[in-house]
N, C-alpha and C. Protein backbone atom coordinates (compact mmCIF):
# COMPACT_ATOMS: atom_id res chain seq x y z
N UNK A 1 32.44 141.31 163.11
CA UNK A 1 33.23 140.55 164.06
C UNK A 1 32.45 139.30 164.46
N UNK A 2 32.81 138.00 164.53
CA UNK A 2 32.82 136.97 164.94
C UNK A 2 32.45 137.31 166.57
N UNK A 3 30.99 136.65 166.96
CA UNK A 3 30.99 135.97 168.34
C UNK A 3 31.86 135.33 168.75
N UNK A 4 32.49 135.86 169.74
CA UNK A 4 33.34 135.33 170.69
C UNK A 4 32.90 133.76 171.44
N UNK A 5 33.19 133.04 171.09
CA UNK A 5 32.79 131.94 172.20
C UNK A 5 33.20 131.45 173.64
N UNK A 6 32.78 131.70 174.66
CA UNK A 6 33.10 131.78 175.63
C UNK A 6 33.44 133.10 176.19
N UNK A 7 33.09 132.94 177.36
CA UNK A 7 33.81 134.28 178.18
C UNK A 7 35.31 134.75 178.19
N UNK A 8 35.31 135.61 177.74
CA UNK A 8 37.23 136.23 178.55
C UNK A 8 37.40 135.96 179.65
N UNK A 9 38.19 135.09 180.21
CA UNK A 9 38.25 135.63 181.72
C UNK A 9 39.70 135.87 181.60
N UNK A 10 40.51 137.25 182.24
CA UNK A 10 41.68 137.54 182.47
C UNK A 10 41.91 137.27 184.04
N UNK A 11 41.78 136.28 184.22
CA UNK A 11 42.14 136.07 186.33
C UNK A 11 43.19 136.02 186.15
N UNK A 12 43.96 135.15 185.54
CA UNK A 12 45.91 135.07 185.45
C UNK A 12 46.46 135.78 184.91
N UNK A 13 45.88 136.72 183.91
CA UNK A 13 46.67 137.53 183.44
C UNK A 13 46.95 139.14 184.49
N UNK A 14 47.85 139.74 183.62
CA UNK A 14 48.63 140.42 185.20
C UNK A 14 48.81 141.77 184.32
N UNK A 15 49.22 141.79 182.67
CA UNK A 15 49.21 142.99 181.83
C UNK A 15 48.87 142.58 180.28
N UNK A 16 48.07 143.21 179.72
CA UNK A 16 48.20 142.94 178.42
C UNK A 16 47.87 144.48 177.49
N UNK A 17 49.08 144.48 176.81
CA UNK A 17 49.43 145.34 176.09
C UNK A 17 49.12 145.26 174.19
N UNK A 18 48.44 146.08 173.78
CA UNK A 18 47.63 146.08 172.43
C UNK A 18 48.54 147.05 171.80
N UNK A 19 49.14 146.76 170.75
CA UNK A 19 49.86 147.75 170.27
C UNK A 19 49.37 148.05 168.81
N UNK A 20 49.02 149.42 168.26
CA UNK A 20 48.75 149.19 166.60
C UNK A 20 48.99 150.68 166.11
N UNK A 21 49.23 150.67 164.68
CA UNK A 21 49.18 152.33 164.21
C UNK A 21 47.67 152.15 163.85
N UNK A 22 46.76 152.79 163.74
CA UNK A 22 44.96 153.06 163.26
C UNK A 22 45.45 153.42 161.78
N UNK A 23 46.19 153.35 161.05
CA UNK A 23 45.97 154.30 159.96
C UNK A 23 46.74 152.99 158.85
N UNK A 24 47.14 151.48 159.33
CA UNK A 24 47.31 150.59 158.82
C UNK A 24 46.60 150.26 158.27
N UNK A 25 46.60 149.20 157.06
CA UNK A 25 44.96 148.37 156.57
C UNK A 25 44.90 147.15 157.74
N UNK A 26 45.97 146.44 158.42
CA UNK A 26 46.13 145.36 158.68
C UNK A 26 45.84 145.27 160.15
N UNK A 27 44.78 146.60 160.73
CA UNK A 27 44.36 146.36 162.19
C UNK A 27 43.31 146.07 162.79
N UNK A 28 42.26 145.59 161.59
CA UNK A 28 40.81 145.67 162.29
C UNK A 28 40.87 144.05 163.11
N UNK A 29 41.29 142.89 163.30
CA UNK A 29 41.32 142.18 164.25
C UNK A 29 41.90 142.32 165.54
N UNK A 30 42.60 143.06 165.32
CA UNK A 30 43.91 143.72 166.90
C UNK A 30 42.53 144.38 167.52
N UNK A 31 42.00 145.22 166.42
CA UNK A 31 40.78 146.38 167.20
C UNK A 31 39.86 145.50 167.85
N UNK A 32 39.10 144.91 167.21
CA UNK A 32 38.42 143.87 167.79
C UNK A 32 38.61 143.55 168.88
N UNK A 33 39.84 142.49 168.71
CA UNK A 33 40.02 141.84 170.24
C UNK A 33 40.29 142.84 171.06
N UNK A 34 40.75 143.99 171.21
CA UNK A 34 40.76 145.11 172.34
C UNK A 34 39.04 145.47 172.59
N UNK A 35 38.33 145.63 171.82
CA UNK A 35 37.19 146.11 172.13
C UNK A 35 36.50 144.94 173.05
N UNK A 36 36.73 143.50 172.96
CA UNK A 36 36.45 142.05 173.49
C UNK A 36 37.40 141.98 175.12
N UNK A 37 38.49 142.41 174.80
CA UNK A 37 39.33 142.40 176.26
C UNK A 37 39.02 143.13 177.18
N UNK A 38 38.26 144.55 176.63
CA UNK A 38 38.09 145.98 177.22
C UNK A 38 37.01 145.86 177.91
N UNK A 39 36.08 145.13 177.63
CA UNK A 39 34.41 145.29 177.99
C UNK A 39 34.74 145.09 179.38
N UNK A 40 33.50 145.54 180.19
CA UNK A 40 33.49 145.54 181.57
C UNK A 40 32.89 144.42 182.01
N UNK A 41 32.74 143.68 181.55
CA UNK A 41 32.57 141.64 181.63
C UNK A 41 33.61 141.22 181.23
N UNK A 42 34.54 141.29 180.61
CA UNK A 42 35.89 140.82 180.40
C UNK A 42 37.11 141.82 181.79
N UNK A 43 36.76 142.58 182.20
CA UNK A 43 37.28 143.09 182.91
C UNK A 43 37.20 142.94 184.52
N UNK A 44 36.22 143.07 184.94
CA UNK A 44 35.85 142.63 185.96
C UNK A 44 36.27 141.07 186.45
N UNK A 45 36.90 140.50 185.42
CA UNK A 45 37.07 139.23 185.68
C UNK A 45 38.49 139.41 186.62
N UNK A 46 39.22 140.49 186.55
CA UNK A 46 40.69 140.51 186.92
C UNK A 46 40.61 142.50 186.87
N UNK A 47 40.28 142.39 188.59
CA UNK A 47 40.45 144.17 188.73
C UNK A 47 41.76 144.56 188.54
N UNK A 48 42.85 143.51 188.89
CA UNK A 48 44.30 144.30 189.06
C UNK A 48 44.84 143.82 187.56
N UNK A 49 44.09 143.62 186.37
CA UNK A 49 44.90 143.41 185.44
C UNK A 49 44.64 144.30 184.42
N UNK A 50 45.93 145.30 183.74
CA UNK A 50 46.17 146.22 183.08
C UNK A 50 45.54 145.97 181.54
N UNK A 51 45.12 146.69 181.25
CA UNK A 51 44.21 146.56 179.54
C UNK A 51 44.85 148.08 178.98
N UNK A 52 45.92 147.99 178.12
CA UNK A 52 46.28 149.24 177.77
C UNK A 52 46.43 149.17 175.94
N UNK A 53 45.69 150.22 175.59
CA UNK A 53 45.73 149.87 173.84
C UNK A 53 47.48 151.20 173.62
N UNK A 54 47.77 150.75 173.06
CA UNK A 54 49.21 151.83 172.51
C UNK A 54 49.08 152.12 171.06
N UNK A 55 48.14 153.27 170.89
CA UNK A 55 48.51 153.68 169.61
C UNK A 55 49.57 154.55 169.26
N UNK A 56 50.15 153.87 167.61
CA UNK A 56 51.06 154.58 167.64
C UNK A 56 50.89 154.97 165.83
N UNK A 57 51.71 156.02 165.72
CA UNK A 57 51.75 156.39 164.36
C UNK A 57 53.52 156.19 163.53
N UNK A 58 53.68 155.11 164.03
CA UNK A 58 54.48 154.93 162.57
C UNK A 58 55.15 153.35 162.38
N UNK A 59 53.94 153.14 161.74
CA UNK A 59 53.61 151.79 160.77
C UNK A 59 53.79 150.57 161.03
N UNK A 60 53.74 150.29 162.25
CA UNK A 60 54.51 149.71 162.72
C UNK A 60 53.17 148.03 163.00
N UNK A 61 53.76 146.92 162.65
CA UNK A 61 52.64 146.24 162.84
C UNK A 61 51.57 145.74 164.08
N UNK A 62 50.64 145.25 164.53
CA UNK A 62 50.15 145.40 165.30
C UNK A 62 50.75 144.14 166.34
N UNK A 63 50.61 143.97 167.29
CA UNK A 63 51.18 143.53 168.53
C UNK A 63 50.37 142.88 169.47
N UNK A 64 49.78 141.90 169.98
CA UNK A 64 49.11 142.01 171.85
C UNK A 64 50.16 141.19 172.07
N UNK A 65 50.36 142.11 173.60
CA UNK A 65 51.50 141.17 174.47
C UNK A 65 50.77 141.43 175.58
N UNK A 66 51.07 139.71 176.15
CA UNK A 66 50.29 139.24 177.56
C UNK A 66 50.97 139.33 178.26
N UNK A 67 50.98 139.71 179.58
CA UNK A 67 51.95 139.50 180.90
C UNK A 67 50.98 138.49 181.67
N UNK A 68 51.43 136.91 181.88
CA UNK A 68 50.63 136.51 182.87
C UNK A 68 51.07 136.97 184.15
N UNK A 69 50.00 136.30 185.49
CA UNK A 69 50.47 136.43 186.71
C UNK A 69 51.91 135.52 187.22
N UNK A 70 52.26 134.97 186.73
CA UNK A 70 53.44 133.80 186.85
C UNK A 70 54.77 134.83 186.06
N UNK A 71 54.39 136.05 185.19
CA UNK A 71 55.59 135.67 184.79
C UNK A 71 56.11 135.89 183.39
N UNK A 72 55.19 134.42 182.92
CA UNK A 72 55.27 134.31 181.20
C UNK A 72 54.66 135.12 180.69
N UNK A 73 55.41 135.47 179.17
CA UNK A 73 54.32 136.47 178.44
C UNK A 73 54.20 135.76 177.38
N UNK A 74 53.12 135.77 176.21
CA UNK A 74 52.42 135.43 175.46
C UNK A 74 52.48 136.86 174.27
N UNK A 75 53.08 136.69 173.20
CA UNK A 75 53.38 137.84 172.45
C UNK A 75 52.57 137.42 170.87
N UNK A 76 51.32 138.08 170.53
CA UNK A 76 51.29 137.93 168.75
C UNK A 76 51.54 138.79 168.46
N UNK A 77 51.54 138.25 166.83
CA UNK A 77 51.95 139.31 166.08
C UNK A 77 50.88 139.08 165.39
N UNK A 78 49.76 140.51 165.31
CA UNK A 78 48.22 140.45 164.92
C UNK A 78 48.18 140.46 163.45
N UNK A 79 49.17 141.23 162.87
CA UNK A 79 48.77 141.32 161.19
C UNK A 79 48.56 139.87 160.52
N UNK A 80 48.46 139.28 161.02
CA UNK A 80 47.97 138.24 159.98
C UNK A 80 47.09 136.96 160.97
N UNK A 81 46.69 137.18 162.04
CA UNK A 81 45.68 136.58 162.75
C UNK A 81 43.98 137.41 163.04
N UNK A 82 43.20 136.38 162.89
CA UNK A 82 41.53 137.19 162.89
C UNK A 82 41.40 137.35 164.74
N UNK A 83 40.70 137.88 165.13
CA UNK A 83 40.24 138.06 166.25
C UNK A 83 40.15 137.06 167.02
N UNK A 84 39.48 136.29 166.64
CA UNK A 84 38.84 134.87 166.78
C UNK A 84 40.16 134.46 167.33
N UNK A 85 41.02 134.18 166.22
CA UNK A 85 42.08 133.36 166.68
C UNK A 85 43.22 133.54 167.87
N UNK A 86 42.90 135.24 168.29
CA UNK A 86 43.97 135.92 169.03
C UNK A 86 43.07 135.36 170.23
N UNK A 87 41.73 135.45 170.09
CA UNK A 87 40.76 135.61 171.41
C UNK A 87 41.08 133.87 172.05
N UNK A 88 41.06 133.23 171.15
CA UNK A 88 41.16 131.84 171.72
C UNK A 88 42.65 131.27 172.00
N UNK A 89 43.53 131.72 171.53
CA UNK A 89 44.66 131.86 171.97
C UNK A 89 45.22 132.53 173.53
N UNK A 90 44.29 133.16 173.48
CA UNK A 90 44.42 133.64 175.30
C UNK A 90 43.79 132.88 176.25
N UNK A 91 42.13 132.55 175.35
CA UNK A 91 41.54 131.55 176.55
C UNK A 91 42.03 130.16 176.70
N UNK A 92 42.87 129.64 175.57
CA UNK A 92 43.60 128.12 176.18
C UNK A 92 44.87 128.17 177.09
N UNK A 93 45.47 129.65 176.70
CA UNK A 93 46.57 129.62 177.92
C UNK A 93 46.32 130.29 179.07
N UNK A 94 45.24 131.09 179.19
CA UNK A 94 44.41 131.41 180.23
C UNK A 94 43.57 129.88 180.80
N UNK A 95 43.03 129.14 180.73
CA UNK A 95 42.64 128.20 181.15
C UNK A 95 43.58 126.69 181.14
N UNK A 96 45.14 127.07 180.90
CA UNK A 96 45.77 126.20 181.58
C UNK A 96 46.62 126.58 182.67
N UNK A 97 47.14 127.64 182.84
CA UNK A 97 47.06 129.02 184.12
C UNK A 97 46.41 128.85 185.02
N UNK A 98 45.05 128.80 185.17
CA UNK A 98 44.03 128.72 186.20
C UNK A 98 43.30 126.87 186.33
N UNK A 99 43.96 126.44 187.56
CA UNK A 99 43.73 125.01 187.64
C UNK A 99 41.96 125.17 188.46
N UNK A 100 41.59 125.93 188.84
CA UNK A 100 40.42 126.10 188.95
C UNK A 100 39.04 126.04 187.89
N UNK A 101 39.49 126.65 186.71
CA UNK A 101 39.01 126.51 185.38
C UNK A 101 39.08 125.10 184.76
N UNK A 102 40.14 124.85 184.63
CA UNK A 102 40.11 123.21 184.19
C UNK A 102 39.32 122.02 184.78
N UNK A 103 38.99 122.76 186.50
CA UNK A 103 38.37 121.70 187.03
C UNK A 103 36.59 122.09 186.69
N UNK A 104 36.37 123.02 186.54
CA UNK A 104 35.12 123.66 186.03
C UNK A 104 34.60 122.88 184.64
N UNK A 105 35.94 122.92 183.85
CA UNK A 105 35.81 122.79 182.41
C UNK A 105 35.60 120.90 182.18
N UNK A 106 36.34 120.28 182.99
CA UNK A 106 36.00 118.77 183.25
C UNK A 106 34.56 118.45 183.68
N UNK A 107 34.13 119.27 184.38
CA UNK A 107 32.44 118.74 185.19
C UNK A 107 31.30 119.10 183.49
């Protein structure tokens, strides 16, 4: 797995849901980024926000769906994205979400 660059922070996010069968070829990036969302430094960033993996057994392709705090959800579809790309896909709409971050990210 690819170093993550940058921190996770989930402050805006409100649920995010990991969906995969384990017995696919097409899940080791979904796994990844759950093991990256899950850590207790990615977590702590947002106590009231839900981290739930859904395994399931029948074949079904892999999934993360975001619930932000606003509202919007943010849905991939993992079989054909790397980790990397799911992980940074959360932190640019996670850091346009949080106008606090942007002002961090300007200095």
């Amino acid at each position: 797995m690819a170093a993550p660059r940058g921190a996770v922070v989930l402050k805006t996010v409100k649920k995010l849901v990991v969906q995969f069968c384990p017995f696919e070829s097409n899940v080791r990036s979904v796994r990844e980024f759950l093991a990256v969302v899950g850590t207790e430094k990615a977590r702590s960033t947002n106590a009231n926000c839900e981290v739930i993996a859904d395994v399931k057994h029948d074949r079904s392709d892999p999934i993360v769906d975001v619930t932000f705090a606003d509202g919007e959800r943010l849905v991939m579809k993992a079989a054909n994205l790397s980790s990397t790309e799911m992980l940074s896909a959360l932190r640019s709409r996670c850091l346009e979400k949080d106008p606090q971050a942007k002002e961090g990210a300007k200095m």
